[in-house]
Protein backbone atom coordinates (compact mmCIF):
# COMPACT_ATOMS: atom_id res chain seq x y z
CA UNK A 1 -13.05 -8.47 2.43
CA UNK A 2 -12.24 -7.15 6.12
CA UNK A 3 -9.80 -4.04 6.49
CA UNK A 4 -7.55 -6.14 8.17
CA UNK A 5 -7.36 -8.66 5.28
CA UNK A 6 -6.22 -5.69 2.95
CA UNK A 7 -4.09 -4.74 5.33
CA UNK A 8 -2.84 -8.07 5.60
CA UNK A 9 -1.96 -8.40 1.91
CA UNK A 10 -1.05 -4.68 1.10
CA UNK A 11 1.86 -4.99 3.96
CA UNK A 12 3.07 -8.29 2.15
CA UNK A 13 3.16 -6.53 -1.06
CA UNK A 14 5.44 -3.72 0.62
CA UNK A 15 7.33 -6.33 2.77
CA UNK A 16 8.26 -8.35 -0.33
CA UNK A 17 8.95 -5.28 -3.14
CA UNK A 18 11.67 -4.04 0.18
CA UNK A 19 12.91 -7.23 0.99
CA UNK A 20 15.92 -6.77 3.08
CA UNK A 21 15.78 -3.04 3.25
CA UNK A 22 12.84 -3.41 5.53
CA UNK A 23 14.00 -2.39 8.66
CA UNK A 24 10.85 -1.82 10.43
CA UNK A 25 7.65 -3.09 11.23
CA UNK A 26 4.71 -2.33 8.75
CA UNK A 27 1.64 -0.42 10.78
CA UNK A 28 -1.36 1.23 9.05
CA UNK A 29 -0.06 4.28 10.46
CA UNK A 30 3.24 3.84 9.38
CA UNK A 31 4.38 6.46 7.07
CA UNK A 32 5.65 5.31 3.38
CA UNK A 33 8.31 7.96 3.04
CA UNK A 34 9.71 8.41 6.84
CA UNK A 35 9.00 4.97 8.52
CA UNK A 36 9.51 2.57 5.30
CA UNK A 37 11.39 4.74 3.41
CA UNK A 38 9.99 4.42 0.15
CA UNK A 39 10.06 6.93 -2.80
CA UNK A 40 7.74 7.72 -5.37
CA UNK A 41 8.72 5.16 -7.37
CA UNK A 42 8.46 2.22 -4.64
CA UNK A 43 4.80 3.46 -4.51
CA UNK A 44 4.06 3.25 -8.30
CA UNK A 45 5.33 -0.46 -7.73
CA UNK A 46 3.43 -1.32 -4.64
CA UNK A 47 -0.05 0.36 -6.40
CA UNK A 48 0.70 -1.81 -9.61
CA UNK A 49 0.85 -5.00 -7.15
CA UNK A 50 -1.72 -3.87 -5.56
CA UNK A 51 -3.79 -3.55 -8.78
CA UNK A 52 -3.02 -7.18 -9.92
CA UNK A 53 -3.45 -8.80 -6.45
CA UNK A 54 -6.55 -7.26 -5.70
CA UNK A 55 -8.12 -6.29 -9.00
CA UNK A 56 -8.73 -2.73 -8.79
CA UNK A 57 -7.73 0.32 -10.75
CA UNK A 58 -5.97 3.28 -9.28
CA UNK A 59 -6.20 6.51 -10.85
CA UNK A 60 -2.36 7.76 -11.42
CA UNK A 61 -3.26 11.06 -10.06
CA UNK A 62 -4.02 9.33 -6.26
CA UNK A 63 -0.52 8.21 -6.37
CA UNK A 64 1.42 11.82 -4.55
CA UNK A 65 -1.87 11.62 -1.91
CA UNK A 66 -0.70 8.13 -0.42
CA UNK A 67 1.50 9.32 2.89
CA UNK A 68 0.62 6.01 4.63
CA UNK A 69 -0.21 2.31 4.70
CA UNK A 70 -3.71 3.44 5.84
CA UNK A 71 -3.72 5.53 2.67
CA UNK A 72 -3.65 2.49 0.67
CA UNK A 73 -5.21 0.29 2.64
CA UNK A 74 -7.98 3.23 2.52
CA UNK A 75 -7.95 3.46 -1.42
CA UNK A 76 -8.06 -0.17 -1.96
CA UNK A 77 -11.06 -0.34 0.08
CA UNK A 78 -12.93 2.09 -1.54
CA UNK A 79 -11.78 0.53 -5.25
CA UNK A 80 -13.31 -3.11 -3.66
CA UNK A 81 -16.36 -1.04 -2.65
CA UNK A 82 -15.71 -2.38 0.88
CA UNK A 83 -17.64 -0.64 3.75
């Protein structure tokens, strides 16, 4: 699985758990608490999606080091032992 494939279906987790709050569009560099305006709870949702759409575990203490998409995108790499 390419980077850009995580990408691809990491930003439609985020895009659908916001819905209509998303005002913006989703970047790897876009920042989960300034640009989509998420809070720490948003991000225990989108890491449990995460963890059923792409079969991986994420240690709970990674969860306060995720300050953007290309932190996740990033973890869920590493978790699909993705080069």
């Amino acid at each position: 699985m390419t980077k850009e494939i995580v990408f691809e279906k990491i930003s439609k987790i985020i895009a659908d758990h916001l819905g209509p709050y998303l005002d913006t569009e989703i970047k790897m560099e876009s920042s989960i608490a300034d640009d989509l305006d998420m809070d720490s709870m948003d991000v225990l949702c989108i890491v449990y999606m995460m963890e059923l759409n792409l079969k991986i575990t994420i240690e709970s203490d990674r969860l306060a080091t995720f300050n953007t998409v290309e932190d996740l995108v990033n973890v869920a790499m590493e978790k699909l032992n993705v080069k």
